[in-house]
C-alpha atoms as a PDB file:
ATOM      1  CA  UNK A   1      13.969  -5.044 -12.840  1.00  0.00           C
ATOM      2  CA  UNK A   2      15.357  -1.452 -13.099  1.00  0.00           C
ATOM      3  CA  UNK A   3      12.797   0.674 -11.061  1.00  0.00           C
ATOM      4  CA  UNK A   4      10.869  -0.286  -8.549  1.00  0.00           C
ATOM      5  CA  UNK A   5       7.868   2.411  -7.066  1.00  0.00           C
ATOM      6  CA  UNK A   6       6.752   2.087  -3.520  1.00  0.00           C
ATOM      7  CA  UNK A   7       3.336   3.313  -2.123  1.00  0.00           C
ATOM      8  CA  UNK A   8       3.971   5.387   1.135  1.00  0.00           C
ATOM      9  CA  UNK A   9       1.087   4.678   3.689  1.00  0.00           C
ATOM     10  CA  UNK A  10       1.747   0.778   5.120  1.00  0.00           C
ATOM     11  CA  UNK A  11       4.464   0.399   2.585  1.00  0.00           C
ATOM     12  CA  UNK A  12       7.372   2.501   4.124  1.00  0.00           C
ATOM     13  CA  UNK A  13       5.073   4.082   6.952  1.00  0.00           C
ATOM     14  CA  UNK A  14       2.912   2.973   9.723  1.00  0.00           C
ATOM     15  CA  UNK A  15      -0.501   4.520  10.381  1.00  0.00           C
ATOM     16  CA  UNK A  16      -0.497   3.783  13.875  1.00  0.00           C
ATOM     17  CA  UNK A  17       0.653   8.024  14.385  1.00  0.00           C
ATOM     18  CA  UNK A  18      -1.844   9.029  11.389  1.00  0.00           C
ATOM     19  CA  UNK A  19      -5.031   7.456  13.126  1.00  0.00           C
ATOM     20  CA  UNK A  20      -3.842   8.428  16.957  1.00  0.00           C
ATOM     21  CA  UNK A  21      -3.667  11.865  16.161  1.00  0.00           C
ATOM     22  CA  UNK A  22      -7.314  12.044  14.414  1.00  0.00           C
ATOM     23  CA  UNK A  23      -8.937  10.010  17.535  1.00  0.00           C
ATOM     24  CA  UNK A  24      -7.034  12.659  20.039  1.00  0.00           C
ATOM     25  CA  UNK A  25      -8.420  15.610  17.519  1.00  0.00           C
ATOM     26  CA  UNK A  26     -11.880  14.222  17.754  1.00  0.00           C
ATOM     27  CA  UNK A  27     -12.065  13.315  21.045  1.00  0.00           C
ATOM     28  CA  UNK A  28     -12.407   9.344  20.985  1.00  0.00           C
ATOM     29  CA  UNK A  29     -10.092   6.577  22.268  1.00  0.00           C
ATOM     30  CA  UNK A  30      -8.063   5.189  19.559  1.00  0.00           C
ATOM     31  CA  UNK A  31      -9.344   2.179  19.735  1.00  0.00           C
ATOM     32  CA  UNK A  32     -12.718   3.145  18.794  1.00  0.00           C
ATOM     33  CA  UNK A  33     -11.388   4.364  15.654  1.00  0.00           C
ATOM     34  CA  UNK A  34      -9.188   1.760  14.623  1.00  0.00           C
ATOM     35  CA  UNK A  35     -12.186  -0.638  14.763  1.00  0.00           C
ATOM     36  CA  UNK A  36     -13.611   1.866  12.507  1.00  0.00           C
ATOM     37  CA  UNK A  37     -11.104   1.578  10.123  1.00  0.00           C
ATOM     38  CA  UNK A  38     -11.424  -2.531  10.409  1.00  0.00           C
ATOM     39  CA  UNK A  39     -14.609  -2.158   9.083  1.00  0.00           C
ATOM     40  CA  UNK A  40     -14.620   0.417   6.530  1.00  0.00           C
ATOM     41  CA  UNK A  41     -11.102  -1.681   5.016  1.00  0.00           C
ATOM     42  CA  UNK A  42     -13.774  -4.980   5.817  1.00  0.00           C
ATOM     43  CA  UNK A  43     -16.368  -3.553   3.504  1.00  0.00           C
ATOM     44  CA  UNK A  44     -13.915  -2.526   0.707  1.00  0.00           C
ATOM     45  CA  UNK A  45     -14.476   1.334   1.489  1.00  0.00           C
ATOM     46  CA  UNK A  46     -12.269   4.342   1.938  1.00  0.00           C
ATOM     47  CA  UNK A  47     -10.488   4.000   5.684  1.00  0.00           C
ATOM     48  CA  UNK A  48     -11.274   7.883   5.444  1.00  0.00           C
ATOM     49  CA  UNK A  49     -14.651   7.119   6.075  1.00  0.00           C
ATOM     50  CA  UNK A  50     -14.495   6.468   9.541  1.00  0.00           C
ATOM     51  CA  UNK A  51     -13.937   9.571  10.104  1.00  0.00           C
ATOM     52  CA  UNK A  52     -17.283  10.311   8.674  1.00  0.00           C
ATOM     53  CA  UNK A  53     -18.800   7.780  11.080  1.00  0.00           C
ATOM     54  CA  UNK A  54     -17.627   9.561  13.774  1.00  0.00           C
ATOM     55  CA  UNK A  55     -18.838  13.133  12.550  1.00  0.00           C
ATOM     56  CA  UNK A  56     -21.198  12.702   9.422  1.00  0.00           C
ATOM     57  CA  UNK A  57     -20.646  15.086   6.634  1.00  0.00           C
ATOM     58  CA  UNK A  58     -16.877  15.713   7.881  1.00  0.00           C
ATOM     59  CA  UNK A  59     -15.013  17.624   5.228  1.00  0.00           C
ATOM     60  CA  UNK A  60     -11.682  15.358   5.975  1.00  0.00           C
ATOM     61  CA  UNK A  61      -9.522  17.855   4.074  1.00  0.00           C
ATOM     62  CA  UNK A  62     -10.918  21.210   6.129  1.00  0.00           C
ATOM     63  CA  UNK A  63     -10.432  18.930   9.017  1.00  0.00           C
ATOM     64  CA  UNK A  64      -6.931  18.304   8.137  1.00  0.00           C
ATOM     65  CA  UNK A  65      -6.381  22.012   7.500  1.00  0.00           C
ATOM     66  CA  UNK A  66      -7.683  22.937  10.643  1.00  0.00           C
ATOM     67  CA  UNK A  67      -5.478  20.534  12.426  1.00  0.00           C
ATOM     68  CA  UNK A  68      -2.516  22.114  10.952  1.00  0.00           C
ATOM     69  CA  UNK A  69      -3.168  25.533  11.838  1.00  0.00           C
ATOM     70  CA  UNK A  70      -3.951  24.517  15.544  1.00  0.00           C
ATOM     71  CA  UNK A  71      -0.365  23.707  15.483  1.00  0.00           C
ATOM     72  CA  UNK A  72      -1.167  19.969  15.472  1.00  0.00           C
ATOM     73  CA  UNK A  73      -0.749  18.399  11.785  1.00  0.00           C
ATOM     74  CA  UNK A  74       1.049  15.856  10.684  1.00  0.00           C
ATOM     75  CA  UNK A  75       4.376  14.583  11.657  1.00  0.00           C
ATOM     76  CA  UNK A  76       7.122  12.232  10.435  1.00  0.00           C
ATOM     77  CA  UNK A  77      10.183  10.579  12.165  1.00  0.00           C
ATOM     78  CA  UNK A  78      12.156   7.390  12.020  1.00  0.00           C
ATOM     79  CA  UNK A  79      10.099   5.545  14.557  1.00  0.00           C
ATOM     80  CA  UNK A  80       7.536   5.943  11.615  1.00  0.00           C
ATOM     81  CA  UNK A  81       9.104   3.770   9.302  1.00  0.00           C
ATOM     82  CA  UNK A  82       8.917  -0.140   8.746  1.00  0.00           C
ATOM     83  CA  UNK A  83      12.136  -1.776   9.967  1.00  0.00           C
ATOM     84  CA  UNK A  84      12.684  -3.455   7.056  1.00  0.00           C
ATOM     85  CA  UNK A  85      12.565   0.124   5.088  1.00  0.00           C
ATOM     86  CA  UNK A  86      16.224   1.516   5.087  1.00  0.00           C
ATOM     87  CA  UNK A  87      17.849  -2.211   4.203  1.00  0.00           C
ATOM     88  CA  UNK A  88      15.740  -3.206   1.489  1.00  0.00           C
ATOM     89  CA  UNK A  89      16.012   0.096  -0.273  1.00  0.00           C
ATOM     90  CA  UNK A  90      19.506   0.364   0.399  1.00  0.00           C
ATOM     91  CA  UNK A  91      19.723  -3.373  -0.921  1.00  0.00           C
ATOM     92  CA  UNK A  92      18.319  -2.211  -4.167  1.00  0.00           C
ATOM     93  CA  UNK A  93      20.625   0.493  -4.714  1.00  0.00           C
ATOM     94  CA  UNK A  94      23.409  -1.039  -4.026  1.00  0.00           C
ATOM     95  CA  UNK A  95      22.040  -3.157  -6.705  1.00  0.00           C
ATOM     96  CA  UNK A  96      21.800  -0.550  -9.242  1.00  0.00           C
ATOM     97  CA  UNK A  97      18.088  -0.200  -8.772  1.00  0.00           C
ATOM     98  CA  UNK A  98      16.497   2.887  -9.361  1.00  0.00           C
ATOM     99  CA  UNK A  99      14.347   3.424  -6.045  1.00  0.00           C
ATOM    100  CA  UNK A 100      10.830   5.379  -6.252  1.00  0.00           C
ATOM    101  CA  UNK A 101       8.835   6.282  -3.556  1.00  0.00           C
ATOM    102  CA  UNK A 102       5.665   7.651  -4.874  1.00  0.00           C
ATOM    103  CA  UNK A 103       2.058   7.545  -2.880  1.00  0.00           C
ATOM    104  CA  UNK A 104      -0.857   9.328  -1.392  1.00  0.00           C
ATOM    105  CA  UNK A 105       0.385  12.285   0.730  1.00  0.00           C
ATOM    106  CA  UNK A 106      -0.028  15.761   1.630  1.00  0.00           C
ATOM    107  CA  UNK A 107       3.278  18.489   0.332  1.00  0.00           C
ATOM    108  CA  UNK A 108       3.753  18.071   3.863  1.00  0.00           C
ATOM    109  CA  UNK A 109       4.224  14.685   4.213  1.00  0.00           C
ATOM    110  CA  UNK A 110       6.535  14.609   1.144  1.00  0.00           C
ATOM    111  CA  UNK A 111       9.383  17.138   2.970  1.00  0.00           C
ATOM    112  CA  UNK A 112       8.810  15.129   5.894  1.00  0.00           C
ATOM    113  CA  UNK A 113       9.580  11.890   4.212  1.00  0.00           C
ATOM    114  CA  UNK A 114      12.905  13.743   2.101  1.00  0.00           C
ATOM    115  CA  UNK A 115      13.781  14.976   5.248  1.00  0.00           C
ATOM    116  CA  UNK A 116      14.033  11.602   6.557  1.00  0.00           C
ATOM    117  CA  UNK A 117      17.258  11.022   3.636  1.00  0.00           C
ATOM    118  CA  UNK A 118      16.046   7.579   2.802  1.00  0.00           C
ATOM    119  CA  UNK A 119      17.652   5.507   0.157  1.00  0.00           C
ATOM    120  CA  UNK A 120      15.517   6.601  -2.555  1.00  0.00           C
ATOM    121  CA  UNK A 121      16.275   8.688  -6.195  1.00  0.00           C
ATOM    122  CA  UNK A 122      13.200  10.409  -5.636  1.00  0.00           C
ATOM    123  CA  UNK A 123      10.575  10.925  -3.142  1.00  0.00           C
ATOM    124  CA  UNK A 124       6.733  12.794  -4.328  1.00  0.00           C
ATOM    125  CA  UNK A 125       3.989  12.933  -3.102  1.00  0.00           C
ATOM    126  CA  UNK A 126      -0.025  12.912  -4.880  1.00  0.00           C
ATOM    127  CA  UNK A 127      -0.426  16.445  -3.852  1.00  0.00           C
ATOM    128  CA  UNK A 128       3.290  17.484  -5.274  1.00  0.00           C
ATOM    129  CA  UNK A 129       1.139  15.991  -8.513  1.00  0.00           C
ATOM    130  CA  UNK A 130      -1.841  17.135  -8.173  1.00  0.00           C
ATOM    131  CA  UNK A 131      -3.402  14.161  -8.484  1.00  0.00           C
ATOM    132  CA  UNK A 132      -4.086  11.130  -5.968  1.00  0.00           C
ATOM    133  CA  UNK A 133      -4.374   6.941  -6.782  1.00  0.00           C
ATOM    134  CA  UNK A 134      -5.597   5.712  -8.169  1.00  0.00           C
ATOM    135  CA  UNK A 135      -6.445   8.427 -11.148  1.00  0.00           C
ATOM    136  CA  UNK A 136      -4.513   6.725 -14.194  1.00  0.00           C
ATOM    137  CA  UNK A 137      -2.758  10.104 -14.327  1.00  0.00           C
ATOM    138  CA  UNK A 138      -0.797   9.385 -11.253  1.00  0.00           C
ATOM    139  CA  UNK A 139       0.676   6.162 -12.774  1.00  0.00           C
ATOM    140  CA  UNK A 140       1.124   7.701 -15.581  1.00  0.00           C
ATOM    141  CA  UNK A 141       3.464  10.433 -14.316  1.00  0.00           C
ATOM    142  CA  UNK A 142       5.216   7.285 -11.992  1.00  0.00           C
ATOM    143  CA  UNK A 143       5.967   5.566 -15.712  1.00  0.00           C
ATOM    144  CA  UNK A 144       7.412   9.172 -16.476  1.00  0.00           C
ATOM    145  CA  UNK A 145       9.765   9.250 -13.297  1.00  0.00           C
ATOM    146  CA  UNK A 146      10.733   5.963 -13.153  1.00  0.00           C
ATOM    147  CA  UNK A 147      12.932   6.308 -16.126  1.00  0.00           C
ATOM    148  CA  UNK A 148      12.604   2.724 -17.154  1.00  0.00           C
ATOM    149  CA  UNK A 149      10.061   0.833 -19.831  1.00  0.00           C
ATOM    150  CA  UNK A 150       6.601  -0.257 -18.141  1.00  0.00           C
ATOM    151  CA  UNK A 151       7.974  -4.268 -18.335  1.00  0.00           C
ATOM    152  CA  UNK A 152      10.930  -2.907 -16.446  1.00  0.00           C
ATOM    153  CA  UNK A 153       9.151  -1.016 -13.613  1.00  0.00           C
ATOM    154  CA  UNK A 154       7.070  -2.525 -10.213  1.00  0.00           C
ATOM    155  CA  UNK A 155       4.904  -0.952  -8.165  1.00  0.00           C
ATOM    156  CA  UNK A 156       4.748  -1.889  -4.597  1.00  0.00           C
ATOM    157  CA  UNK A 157       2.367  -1.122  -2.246  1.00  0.00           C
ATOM    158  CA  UNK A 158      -0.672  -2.354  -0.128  1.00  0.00           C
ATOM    159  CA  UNK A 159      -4.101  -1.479  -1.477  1.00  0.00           C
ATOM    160  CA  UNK A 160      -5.807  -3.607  -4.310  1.00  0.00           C
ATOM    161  CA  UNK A 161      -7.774  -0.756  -5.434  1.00  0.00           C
ATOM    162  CA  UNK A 162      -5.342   2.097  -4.857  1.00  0.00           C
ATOM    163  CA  UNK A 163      -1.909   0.213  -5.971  1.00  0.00           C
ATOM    164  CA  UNK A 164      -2.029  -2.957  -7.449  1.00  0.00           C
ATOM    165  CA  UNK A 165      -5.238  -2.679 -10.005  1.00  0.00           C
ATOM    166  CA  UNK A 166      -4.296   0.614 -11.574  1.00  0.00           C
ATOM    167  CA  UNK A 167      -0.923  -0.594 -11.677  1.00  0.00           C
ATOM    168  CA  UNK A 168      -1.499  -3.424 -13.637  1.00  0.00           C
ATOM    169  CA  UNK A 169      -3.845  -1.217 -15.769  1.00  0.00           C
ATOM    170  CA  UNK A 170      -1.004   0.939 -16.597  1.00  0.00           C
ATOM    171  CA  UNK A 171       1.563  -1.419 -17.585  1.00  0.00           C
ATOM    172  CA  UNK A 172       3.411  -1.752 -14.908  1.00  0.00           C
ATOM    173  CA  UNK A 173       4.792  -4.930 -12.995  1.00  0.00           C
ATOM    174  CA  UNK A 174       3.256  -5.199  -9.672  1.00  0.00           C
ATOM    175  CA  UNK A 175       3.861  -6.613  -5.951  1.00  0.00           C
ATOM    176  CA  UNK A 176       1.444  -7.266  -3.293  1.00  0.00           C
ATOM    177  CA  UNK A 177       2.650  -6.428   0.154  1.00  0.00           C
ATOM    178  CA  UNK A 178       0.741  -8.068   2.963  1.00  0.00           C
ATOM    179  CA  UNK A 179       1.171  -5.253   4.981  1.00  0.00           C
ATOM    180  CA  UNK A 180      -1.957  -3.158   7.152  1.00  0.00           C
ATOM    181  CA  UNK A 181      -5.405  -3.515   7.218  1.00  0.00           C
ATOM    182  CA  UNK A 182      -5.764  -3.534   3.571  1.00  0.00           C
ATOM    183  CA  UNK A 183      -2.920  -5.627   2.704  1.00  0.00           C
ATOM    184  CA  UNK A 184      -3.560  -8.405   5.120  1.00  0.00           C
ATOM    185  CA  UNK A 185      -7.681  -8.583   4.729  1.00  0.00           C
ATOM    186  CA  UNK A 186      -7.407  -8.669   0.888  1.00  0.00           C
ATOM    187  CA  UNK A 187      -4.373 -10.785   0.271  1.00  0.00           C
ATOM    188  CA  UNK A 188      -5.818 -13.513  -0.630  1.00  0.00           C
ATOM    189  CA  UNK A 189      -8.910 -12.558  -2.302  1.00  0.00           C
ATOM    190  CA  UNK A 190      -8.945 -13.962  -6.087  1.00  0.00           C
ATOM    191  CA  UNK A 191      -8.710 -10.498  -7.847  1.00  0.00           C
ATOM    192  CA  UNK A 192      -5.427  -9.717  -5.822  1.00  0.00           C
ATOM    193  CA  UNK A 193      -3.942 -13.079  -6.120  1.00  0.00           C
ATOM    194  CA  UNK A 194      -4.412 -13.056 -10.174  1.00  0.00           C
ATOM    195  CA  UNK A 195      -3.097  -9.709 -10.715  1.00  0.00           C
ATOM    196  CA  UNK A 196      -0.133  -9.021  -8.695  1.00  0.00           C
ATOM    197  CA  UNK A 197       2.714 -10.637 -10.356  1.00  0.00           C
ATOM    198  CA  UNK A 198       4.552 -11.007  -7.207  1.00  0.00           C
ATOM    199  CA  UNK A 199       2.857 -11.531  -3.322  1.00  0.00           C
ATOM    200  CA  UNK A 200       5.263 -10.395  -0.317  1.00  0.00           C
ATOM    201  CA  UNK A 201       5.618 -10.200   3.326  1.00  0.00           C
ATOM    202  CA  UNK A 202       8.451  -7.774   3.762  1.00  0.00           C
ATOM    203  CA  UNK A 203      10.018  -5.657   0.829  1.00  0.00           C
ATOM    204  CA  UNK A 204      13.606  -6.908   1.926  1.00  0.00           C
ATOM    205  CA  UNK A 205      11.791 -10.026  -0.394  1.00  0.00           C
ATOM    206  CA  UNK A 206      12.126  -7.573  -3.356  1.00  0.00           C
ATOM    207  CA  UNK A 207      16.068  -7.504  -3.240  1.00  0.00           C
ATOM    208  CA  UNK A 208      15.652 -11.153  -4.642  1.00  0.00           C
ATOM    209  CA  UNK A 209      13.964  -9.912  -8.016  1.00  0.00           C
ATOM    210  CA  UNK A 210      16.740  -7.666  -9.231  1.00  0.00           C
ATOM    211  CA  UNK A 211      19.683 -10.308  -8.389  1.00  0.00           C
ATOM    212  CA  UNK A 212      20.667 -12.149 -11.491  1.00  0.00           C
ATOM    213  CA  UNK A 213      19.735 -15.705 -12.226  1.00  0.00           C
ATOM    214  CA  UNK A 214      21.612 -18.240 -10.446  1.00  0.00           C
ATOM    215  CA  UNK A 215      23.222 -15.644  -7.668  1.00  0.00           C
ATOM    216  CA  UNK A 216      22.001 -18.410  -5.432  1.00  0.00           C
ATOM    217  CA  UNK A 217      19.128 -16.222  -3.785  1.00  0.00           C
ATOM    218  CA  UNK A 218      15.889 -17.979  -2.745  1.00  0.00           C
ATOM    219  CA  UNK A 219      12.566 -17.082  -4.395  1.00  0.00           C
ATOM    220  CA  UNK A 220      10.910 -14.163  -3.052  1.00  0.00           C
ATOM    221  CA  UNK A 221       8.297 -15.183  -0.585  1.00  0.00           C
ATOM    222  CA  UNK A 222       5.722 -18.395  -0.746  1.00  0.00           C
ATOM    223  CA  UNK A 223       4.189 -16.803  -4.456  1.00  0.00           C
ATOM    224  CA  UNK A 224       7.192 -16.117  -5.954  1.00  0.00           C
ATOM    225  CA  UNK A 225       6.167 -17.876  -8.739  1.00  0.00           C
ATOM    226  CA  UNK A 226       3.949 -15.294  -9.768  1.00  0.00           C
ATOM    227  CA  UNK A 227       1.107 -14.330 -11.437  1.00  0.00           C
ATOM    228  CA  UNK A 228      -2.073 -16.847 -10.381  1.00  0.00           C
ATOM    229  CA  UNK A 229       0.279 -18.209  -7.256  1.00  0.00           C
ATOM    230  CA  UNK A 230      -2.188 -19.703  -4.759  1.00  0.00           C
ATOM    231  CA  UNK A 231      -2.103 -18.824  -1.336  1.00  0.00           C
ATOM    232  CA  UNK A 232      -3.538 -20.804   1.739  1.00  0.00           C
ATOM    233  CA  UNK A 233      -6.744 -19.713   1.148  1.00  0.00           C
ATOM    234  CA  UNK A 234      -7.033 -20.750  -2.899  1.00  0.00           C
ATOM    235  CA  UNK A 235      -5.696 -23.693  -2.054  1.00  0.00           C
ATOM    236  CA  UNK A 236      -8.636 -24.423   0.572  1.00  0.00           C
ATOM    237  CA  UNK A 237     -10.708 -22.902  -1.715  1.00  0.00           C
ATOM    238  CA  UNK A 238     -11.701 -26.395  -3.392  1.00  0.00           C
ATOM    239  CA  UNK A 239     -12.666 -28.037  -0.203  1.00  0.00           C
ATOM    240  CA  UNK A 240     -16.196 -29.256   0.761  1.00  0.00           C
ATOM    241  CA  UNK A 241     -17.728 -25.986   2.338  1.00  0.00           C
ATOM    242  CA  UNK A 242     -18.935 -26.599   5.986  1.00  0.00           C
ATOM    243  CA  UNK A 243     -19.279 -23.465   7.436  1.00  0.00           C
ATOM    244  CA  UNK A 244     -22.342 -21.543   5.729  1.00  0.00           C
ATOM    245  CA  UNK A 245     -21.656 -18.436   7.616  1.00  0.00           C
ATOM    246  CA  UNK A 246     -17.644 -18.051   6.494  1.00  0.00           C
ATOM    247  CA  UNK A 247     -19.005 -18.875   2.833  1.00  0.00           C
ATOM    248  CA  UNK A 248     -21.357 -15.648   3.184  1.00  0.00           C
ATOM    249  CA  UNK A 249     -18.513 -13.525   4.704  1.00  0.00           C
ATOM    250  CA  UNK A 250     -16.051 -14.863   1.571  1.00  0.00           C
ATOM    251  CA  UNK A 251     -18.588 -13.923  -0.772  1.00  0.00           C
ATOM    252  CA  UNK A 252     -19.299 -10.740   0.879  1.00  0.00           C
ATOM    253  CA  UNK A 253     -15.678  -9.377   0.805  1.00  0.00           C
ATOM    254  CA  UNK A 254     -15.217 -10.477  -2.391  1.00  0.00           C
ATOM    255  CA  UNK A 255     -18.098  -8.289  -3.971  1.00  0.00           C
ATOM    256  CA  UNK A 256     -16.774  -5.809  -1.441  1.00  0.00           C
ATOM    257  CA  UNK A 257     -13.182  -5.701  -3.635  1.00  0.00           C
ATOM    258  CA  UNK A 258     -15.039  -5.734  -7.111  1.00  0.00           C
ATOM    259  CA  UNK A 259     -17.106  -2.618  -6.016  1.00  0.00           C
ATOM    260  CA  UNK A 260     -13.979  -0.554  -5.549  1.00  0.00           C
ATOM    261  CA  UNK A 261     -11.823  -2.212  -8.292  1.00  0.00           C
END
């Protein structure tokens, strides 16, 4: 591996600032709208559209505008970040890795995130593109700045429909992280588990894919093996089914993840 791309939101960053500060702006506990989000992630959909719940029609971008100029937009600091962030991307340079981050985000949350001198080459956001994931375009220009052939490249991140489909559809290698609402509900959901290569819980895993053979590193997390590696619900997934209302909910989400795929 010589490059390896990381998403931004719930792959370096938590949200837990991002959806505080919209439920203070619209005047609703937080906890009403991170049960929101639950269910819009639940039903395959945009987390955005809670928002919409809340106030139908909401124009989430003249919201976020707004916000700004009342002096109360976004925001970025250390207690942001994942702790296992700064290691594994210093791991990988120190490997000779180039390191990528490249994800949804305002121009603001790019100087933000370069402000924050991680352990990265090079740090862009979609709107620093002009264009968001999962448009092709935007893996396109990540092939482009990742200065390494497509076989050579992975994208990490989060969100089946956002990350790791387009990805794939580009060329690129890909890795699953189990990480927030999107990447715990949909980890194991049959679409995700046959097309990320690689499935991980923390991206200190990924330091294991760019150590040489034999360096006497363990594989990187329980599907290291992977394309098709089977997690604990695949390998229930042959079972006698008893429970007629969890069979409905399976089938449910998974037409939920085709819809947006």
């Amino acid at each position: 591996m010589e490059t390896i791309v990381l998403g931004i939101g719930e792959t370096l960053v938590r949200d837990d600032r991002r959806w505080s500060s919209w439920a203070d702006w619209l005047g609703v506990p937080p906890h009403t709208l991170s049960a929101l989000v639950g269910a819009a992630v639940a039903q395959g959909h945009d987390a955005t559209d809670a928002l919409r719940t809340l106030r139908p029609g909401m124009d989430v971008e003249a919201a976020y505008r707004a916000r700004s100029a009342a002096g109360r937009g976004e925001h970025l600091d250390e207690s942001d970040l994942y702790q296992d962030v700064r290691p594994a991307l210093g791991e990988l340079r120190a490997a000779g890795v180039r390191v990528v981050v490249a994800g949804n985000g305002s121009a603001r949350a790019g100087e933000l995130l370069r402000a924050l001198d991680l352990p990265a080459d090079l740090v862009v956001t979609s709107a620093e593109w002009g264009v968001r994931k999962p448009d092709p375009e935007f893996f396109a220009r990540v092939a482009e700045v990742a200065e390494a052939p497509p076989a050579a490249t992975l994208y990490v991140g989060d969100h089946p429909a956002d990350d790791l489909f387009p990805a794939a559809a580009a060329g690129l290698r890909t890795a699953h992280l189990r990480r927030g609402p999107y990447g715990h509900w949909w980890a194991d959901h049959p679409d995700v588990v046959e097309t990320a290569e690689f499935r991980i819980d923390a991206l200190t895993e990924l330091v294991a894919l760019v150590r040489p053979p034999g360096a006497g590193t363990a594989a990187i997390g329980s599907d290291a093996e992977g394309t098709g590696g089977k997690g604990s619900g695949e390998e229930e997934a042959g079972g006698e089914e008893t429970d007629a209302a969890g069979a409905a909910r399976e089938g449910a989400r998974r037409g939920a993840l085709r819809s947006v795929r």
